[in-house]
N, C-alpha and C. Protein backbone atom coordinates (compact mmCIF):
# COMPACT_ATOMS: atom_id res chain seq x y z
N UNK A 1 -34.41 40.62 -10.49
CA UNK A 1 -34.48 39.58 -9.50
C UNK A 1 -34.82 38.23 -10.14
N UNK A 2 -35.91 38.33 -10.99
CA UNK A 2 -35.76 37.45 -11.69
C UNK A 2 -34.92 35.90 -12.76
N UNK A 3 -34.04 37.18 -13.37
CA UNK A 3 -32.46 36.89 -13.38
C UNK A 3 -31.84 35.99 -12.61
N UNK A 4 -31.80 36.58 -11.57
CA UNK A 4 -30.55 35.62 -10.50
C UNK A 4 -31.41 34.52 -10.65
N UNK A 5 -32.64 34.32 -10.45
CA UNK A 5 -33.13 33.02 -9.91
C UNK A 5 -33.08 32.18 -11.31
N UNK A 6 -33.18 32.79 -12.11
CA UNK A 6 -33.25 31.77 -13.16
C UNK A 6 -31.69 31.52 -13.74
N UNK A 7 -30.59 32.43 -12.96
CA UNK A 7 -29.42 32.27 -13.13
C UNK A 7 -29.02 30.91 -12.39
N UNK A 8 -29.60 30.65 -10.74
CA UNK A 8 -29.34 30.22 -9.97
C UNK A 8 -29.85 28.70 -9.98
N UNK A 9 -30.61 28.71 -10.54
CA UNK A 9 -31.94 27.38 -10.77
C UNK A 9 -30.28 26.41 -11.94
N UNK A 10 -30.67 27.31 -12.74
CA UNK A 10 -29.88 26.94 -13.90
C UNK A 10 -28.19 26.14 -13.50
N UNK A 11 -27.60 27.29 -12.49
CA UNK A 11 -26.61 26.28 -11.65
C UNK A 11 -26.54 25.68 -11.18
N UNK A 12 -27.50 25.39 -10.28
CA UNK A 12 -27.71 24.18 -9.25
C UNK A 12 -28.37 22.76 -10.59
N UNK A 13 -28.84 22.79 -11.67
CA UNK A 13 -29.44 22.04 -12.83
C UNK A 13 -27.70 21.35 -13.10
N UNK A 14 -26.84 22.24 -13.07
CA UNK A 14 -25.47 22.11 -14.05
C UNK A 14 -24.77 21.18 -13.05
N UNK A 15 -24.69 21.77 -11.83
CA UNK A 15 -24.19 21.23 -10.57
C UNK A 15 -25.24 19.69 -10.59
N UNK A 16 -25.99 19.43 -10.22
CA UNK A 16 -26.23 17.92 -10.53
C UNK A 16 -25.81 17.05 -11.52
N UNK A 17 -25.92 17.52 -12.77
CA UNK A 17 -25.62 16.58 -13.60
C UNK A 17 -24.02 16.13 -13.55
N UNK A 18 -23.36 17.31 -13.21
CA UNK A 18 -21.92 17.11 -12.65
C UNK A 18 -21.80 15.68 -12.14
N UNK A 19 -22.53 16.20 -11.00
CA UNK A 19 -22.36 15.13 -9.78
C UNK A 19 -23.10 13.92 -10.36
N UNK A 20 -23.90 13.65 -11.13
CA UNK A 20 -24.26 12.31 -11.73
C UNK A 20 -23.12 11.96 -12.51
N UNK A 21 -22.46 12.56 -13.25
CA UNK A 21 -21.36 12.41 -14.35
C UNK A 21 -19.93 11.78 -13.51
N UNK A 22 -20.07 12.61 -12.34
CA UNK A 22 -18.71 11.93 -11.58
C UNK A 22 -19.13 10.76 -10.80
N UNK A 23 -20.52 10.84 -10.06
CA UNK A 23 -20.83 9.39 -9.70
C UNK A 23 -20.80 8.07 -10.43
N UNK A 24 -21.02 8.50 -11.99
CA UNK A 24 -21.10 7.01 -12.71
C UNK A 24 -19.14 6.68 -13.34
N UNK A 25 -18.82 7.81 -13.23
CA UNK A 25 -17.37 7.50 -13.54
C UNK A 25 -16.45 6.79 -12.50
N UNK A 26 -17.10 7.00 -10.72
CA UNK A 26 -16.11 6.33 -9.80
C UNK A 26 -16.87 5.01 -9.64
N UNK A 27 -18.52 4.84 -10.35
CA UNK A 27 -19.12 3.21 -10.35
C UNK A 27 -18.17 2.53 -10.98
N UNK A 28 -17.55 3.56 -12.77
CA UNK A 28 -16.82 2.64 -13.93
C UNK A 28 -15.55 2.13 -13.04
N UNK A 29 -14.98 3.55 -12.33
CA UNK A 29 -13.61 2.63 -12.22
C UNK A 29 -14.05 1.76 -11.04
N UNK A 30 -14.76 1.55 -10.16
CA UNK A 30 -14.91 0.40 -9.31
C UNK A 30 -15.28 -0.69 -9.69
N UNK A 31 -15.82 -0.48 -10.97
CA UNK A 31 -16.24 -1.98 -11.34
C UNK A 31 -14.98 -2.86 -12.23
N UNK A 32 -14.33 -1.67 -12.59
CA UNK A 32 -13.03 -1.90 -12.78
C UNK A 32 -12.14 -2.72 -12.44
N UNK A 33 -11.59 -2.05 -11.17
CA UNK A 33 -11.01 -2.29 -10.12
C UNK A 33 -11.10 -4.15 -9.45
N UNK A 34 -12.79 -3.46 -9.57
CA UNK A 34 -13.21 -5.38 -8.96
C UNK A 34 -13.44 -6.41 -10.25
N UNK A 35 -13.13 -5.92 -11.34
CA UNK A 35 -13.49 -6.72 -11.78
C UNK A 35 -11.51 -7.55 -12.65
N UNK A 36 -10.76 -6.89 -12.70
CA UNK A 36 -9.30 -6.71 -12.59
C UNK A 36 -8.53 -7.36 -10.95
N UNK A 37 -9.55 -7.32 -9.94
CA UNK A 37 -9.02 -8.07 -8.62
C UNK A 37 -10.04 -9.46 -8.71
N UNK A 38 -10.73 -9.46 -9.45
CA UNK A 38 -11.47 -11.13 -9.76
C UNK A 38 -10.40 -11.96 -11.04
N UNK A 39 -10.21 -10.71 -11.66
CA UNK A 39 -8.91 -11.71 -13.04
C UNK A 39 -7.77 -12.19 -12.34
N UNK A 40 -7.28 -11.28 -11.15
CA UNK A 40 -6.08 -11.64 -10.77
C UNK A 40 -6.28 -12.81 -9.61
N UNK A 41 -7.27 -13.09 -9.35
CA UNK A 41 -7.64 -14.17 -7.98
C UNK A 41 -7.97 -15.10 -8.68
N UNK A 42 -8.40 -15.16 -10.04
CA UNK A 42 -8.38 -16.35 -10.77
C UNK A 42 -6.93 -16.92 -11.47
N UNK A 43 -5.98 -15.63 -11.10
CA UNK A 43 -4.73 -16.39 -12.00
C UNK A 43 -4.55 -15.84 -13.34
N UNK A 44 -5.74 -15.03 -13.95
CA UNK A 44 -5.52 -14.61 -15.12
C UNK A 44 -4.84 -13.59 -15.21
N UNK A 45 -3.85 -13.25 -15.09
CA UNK A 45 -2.77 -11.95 -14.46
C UNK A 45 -2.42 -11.27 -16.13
N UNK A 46 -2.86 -11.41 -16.91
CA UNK A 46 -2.90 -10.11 -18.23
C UNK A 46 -4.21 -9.46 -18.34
N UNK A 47 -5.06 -10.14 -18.03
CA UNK A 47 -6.31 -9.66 -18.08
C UNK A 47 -6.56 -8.39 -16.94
N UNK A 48 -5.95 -8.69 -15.75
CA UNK A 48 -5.75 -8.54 -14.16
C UNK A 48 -4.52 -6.66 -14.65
N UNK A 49 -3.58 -6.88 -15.43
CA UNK A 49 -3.09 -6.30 -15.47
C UNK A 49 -3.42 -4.67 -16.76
N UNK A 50 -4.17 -5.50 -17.63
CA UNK A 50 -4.99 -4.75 -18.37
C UNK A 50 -5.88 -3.45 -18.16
N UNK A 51 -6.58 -4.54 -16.71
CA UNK A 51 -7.46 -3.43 -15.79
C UNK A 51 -6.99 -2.52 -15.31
N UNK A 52 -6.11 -3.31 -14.06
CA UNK A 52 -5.39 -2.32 -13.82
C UNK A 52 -4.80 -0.96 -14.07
N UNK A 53 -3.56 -1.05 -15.19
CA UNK A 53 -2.82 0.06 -15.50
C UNK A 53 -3.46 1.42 -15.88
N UNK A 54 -4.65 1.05 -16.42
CA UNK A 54 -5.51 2.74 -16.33
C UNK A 54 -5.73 3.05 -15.53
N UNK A 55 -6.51 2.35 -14.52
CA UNK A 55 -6.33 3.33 -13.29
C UNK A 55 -5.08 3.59 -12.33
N UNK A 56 -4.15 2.47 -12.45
CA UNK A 56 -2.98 2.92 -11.63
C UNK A 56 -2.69 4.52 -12.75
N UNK A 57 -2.99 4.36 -13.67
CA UNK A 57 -1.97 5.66 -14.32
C UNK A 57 -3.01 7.00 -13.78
N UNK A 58 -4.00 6.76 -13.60
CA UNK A 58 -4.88 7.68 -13.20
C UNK A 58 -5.13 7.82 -11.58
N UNK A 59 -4.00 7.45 -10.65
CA UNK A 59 -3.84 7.69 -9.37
C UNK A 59 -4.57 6.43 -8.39
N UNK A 60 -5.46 5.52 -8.88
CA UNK A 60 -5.62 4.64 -7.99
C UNK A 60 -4.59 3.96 -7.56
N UNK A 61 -4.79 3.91 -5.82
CA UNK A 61 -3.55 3.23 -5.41
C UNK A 61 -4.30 1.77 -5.07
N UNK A 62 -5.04 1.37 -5.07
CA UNK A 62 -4.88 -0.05 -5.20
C UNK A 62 -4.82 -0.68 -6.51
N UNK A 63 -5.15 0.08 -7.70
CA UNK A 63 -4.60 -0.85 -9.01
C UNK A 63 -3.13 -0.22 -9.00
N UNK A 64 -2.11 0.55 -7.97
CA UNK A 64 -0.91 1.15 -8.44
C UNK A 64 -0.58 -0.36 -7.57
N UNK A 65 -0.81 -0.51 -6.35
CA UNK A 65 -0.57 -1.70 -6.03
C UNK A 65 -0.58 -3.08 -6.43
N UNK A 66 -2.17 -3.33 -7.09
CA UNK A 66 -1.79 -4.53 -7.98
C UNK A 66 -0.70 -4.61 -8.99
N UNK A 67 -0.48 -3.31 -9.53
CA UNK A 67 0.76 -3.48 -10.54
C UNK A 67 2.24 -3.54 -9.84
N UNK A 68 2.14 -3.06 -8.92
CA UNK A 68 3.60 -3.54 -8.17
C UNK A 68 3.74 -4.67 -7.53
N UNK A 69 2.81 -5.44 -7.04
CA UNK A 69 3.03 -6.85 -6.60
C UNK A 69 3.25 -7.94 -7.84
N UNK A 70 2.56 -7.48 -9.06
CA UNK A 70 2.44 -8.40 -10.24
C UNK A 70 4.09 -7.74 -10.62
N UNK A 71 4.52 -6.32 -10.88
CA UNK A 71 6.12 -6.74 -11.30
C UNK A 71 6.96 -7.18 -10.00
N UNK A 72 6.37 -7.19 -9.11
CA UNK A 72 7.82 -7.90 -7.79
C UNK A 72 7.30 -9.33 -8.30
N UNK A 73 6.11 -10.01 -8.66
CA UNK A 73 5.74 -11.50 -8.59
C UNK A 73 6.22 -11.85 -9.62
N UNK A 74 6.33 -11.00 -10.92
CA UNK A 74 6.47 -11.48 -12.36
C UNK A 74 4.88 -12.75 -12.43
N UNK A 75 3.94 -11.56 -12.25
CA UNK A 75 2.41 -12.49 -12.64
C UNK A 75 2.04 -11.29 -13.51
N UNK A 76 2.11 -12.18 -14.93
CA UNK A 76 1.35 -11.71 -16.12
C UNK A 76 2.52 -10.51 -17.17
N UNK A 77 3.68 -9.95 -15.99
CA UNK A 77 4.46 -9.44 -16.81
C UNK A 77 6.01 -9.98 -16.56
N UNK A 78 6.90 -9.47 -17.04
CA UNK A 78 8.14 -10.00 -16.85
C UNK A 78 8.96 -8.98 -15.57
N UNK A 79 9.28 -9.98 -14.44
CA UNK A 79 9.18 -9.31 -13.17
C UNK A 79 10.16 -7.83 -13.07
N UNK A 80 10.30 -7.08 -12.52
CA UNK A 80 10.97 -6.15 -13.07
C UNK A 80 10.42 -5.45 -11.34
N UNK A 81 11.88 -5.02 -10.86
CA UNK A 81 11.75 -4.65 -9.95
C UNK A 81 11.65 -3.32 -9.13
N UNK A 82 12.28 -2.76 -10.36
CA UNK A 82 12.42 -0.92 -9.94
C UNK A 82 10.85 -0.58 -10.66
N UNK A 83 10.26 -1.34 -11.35
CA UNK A 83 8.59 -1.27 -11.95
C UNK A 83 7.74 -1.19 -10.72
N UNK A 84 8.15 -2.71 -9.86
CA UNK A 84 7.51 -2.89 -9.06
C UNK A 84 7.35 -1.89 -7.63
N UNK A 85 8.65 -0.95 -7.35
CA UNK A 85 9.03 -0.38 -6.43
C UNK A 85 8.35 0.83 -6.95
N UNK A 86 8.16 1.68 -8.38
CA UNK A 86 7.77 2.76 -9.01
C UNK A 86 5.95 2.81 -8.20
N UNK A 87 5.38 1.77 -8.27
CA UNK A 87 3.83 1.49 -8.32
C UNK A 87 3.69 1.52 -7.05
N UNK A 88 4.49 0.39 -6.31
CA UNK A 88 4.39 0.44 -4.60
C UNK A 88 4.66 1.84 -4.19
N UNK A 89 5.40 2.69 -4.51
CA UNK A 89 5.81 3.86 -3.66
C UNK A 89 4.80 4.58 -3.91
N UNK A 90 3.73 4.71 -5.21
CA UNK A 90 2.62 5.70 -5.67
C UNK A 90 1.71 5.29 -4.51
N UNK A 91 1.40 3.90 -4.46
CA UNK A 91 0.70 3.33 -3.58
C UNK A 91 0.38 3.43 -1.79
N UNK A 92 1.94 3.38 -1.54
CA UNK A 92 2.30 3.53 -0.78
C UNK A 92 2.17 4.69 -0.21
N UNK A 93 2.62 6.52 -1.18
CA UNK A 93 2.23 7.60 -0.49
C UNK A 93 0.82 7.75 -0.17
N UNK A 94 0.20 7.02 -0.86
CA UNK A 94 -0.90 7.45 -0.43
C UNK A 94 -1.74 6.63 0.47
N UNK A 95 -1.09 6.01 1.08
CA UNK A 95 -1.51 5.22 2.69
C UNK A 95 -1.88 3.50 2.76
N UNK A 96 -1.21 2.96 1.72
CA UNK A 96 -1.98 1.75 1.32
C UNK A 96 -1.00 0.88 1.98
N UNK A 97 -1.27 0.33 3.44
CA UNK A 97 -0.14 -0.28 4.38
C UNK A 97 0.53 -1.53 3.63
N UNK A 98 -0.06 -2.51 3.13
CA UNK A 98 0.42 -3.60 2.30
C UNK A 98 1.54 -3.35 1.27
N UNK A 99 1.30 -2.01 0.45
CA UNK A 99 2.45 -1.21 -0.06
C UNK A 99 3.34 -0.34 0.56
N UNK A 100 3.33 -0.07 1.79
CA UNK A 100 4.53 0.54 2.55
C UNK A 100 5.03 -0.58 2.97
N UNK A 101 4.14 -2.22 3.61
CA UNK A 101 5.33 -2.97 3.73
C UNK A 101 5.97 -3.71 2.64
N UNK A 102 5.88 -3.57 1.72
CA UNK A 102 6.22 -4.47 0.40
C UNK A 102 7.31 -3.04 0.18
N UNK A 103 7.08 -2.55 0.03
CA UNK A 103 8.20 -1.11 0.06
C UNK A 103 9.78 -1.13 0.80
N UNK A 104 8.90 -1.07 2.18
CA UNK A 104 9.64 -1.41 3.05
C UNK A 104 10.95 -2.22 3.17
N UNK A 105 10.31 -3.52 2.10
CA UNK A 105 11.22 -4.83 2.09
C UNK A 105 12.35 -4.99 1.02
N UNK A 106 11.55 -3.89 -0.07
CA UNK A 106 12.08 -3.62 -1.21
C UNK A 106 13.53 -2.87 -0.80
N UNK A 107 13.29 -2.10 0.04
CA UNK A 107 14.75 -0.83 0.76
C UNK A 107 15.62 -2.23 1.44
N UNK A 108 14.90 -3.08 1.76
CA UNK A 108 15.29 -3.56 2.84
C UNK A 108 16.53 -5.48 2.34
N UNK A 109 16.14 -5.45 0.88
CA UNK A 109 16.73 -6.22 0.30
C UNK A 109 17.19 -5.95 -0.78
N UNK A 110 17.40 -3.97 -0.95
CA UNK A 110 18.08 -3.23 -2.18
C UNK A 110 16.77 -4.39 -3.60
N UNK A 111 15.75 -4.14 -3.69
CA UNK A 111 15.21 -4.45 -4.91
C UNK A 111 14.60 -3.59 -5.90
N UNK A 112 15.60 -3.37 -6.76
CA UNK A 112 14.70 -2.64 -7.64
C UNK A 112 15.22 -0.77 -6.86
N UNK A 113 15.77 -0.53 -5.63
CA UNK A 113 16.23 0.45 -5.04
C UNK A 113 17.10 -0.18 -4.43
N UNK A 114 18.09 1.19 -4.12
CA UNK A 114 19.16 0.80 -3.28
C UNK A 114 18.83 0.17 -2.11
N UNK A 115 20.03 -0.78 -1.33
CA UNK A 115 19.62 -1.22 -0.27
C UNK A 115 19.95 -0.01 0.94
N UNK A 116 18.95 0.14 1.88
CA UNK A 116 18.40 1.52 2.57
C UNK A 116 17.89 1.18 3.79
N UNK A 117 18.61 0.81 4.86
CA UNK A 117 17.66 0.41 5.98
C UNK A 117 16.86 1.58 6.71
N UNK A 118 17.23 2.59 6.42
CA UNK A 118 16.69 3.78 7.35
C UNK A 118 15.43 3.96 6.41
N UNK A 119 15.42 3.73 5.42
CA UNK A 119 14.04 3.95 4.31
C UNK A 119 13.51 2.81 4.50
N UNK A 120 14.13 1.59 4.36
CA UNK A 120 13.04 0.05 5.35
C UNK A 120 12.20 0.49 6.55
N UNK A 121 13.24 0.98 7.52
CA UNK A 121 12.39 1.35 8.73
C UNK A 121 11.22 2.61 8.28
N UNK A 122 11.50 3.40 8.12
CA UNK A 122 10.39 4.33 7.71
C UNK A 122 9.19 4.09 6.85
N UNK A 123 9.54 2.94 5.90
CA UNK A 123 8.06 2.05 5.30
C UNK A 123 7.13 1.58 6.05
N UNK A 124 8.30 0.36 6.61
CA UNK A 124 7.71 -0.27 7.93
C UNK A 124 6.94 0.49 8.95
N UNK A 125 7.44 1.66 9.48
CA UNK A 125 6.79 2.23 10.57
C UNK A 125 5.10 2.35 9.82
N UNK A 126 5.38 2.87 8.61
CA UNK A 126 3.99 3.71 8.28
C UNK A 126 3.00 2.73 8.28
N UNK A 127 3.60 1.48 7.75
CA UNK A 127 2.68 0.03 7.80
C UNK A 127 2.29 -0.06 9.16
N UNK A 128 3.02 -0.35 10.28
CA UNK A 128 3.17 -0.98 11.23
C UNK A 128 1.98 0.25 11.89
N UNK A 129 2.28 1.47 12.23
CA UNK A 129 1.05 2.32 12.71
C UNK A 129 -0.03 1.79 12.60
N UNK A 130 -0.35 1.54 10.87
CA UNK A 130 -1.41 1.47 10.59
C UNK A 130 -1.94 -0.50 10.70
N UNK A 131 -1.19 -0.78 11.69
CA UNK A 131 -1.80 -2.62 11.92
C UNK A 131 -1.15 -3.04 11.43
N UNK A 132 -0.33 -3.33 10.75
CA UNK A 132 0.36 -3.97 9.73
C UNK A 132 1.28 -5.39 10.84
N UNK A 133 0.62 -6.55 10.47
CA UNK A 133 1.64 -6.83 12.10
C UNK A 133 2.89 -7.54 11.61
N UNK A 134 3.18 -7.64 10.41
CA UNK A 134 4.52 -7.91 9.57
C UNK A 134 5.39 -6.82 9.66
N UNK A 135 4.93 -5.68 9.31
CA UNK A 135 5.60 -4.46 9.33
C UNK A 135 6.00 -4.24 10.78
N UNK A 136 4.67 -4.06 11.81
CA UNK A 136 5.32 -4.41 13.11
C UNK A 136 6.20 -5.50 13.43
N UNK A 137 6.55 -6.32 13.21
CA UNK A 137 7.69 -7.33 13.45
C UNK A 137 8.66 -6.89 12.93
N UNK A 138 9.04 -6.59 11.66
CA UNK A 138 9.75 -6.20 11.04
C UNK A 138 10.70 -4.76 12.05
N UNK A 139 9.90 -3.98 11.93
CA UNK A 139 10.17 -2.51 12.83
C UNK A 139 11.12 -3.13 14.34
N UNK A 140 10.11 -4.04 14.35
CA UNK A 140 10.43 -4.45 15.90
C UNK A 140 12.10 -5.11 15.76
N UNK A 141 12.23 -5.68 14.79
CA UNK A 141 13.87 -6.67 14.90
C UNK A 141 14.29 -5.35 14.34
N UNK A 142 14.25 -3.96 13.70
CA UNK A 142 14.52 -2.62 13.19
C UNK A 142 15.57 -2.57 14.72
N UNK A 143 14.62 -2.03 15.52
CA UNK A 143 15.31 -1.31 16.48
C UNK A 143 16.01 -2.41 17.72
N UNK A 144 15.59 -3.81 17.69
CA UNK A 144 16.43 -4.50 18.61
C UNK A 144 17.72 -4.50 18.10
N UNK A 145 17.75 -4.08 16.62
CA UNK A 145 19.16 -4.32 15.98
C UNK A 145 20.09 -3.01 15.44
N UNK A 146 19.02 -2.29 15.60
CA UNK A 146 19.43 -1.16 15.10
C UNK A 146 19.70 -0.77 13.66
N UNK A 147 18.70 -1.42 12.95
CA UNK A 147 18.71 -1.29 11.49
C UNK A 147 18.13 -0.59 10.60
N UNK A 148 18.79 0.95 10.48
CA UNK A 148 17.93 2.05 10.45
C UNK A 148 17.39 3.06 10.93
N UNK A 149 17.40 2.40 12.58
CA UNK A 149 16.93 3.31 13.47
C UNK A 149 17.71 3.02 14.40
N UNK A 150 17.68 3.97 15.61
CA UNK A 150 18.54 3.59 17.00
C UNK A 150 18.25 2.79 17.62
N UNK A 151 19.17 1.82 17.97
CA UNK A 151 18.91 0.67 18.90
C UNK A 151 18.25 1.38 20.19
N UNK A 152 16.74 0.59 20.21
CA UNK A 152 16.52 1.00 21.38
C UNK A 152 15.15 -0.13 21.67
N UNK A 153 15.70 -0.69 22.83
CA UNK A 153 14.87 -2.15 23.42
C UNK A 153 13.00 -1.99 23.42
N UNK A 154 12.82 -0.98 24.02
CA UNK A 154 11.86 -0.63 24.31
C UNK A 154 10.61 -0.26 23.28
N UNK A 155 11.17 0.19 22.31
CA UNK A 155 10.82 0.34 21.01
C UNK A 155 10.63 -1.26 20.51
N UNK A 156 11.94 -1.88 20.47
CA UNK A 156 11.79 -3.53 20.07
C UNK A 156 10.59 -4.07 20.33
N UNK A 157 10.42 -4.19 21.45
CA UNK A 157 9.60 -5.14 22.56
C UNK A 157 8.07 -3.94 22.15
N UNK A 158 7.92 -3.10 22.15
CA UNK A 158 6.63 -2.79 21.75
C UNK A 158 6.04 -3.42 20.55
N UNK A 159 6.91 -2.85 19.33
CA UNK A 159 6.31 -3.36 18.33
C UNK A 159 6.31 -5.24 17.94
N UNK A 160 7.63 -5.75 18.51
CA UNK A 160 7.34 -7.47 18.63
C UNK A 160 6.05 -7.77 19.52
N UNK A 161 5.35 -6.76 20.43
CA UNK A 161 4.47 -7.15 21.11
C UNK A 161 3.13 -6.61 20.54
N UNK A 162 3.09 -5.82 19.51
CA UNK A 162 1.69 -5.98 18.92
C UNK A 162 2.10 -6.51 17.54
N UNK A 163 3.03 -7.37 17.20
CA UNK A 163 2.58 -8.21 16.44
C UNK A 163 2.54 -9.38 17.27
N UNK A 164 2.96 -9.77 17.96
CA UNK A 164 3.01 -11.13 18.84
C UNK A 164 1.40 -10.92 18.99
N UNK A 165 0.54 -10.12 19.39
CA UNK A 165 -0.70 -9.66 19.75
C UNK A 165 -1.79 -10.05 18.62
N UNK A 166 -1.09 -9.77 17.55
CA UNK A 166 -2.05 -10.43 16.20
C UNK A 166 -1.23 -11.79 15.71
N UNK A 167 -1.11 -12.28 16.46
CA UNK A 167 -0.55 -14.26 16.08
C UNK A 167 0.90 -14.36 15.52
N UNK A 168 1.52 -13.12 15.12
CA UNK A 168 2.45 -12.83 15.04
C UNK A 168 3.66 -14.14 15.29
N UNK A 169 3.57 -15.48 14.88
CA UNK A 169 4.73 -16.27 15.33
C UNK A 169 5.89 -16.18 15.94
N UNK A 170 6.67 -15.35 14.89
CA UNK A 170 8.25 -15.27 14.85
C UNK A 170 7.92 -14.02 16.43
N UNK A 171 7.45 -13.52 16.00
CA UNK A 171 7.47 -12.41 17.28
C UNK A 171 7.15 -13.00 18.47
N UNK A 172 6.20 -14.00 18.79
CA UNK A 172 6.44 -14.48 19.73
C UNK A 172 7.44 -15.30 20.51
N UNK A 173 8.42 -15.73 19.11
CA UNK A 173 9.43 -16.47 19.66
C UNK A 173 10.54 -15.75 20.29
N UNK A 174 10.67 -14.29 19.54
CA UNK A 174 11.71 -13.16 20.07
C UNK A 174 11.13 -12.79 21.12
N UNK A 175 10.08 -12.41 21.42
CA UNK A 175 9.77 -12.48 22.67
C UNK A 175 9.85 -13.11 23.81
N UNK A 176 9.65 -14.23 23.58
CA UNK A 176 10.60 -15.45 24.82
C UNK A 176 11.82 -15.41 24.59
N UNK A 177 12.89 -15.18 23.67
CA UNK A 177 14.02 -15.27 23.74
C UNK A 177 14.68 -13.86 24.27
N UNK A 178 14.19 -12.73 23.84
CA UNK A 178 15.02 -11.63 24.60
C UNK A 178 14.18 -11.05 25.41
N UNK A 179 15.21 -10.90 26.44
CA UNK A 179 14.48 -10.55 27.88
C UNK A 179 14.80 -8.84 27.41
N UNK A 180 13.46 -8.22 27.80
CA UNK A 180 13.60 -6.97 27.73
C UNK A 180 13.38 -6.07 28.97
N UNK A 181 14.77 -4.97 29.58
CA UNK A 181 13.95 -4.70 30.85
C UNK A 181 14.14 -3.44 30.81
């Protein structure tokens, strides 16, 4: 009986230090992270990109994102667009709305991917769910036009109406202009 407990003591000893070992590793990459989104808000976009790429290569999707806006921007590297679409889509599966609509736009003006409206709309939607009120606009002229998805008004006029809802401009103007009934 003895045994177990000093078996057990001994695991739960192993099991902490674990968990200290992984706590100071998600401090490193956060300080990372922020400190790679302070290079890039200053403009210093190699420094910005430096940070970055380890953790994008190691599954963070917001440094997979900084690296796909910096190759769609050509800030700090030479712009490159199927780069930029590679990072957004990592980004993107894994729920990061700013990268489903930058995705989105990418299908949606063949950059860097074929041009794809049914894969535009399906970016867009995932943005647009999640607030996105560009992506909602976007979605919204989707289905008044049928670009991608089935024309269908009702659909239109929802999503032009929660972006019109967050200041949404252009959506408010389609909104006074097509009568939806």
């Amino acid at each position: 009986m003895k045994t177990h407990w000093k078996i057990t003591i001994v695991c739960l000893q192993l099991l902490m230090v674990l968990g200290l070992l992984l706590g100071t590793q998600a401090t490193v990459k956060a300080d990372q992270l922020n400190e790679g989104l302070a290079a890039y808000d200053a403009g210093n976009y190699q420094k910005a990109f430096k940070l970055f790429k380890p953790l994008a290569e190691q599954g963070d999707a917001d440094a997979q994102f900084g690296l796909g806006v910096m190759y769609q921007l050509g800030q700090g590297v030479r712009r490159d667009y199927t780069k930029a679409a590679k990072w957004l889509r990592k980004a993107a599966v894994q729920g990061n709305a700013e990268a489903q609509y930058r995705l989105g736009g990418m299908y949606e003006r063949g950059q860097g991917v074929p041009t794809n409206d049914t894969e535009a709309a399906k970016w867009f939607r995932k943005a647009a769910e999640q607030g996105h009120y560009e992506a909602q606009y976007y979605l919204g002229e989707a289905y008044h036009y049928g670009f991608g998805v089935p024309l269908d008004y009702q659909e239109a006029e929802k999503w032009l109406r929660k972006a019109a809802d967050q200041g949404h401009e252009d959506a408010q103007v389609l909104l006074e202009i097509y009568v939806y009934d």
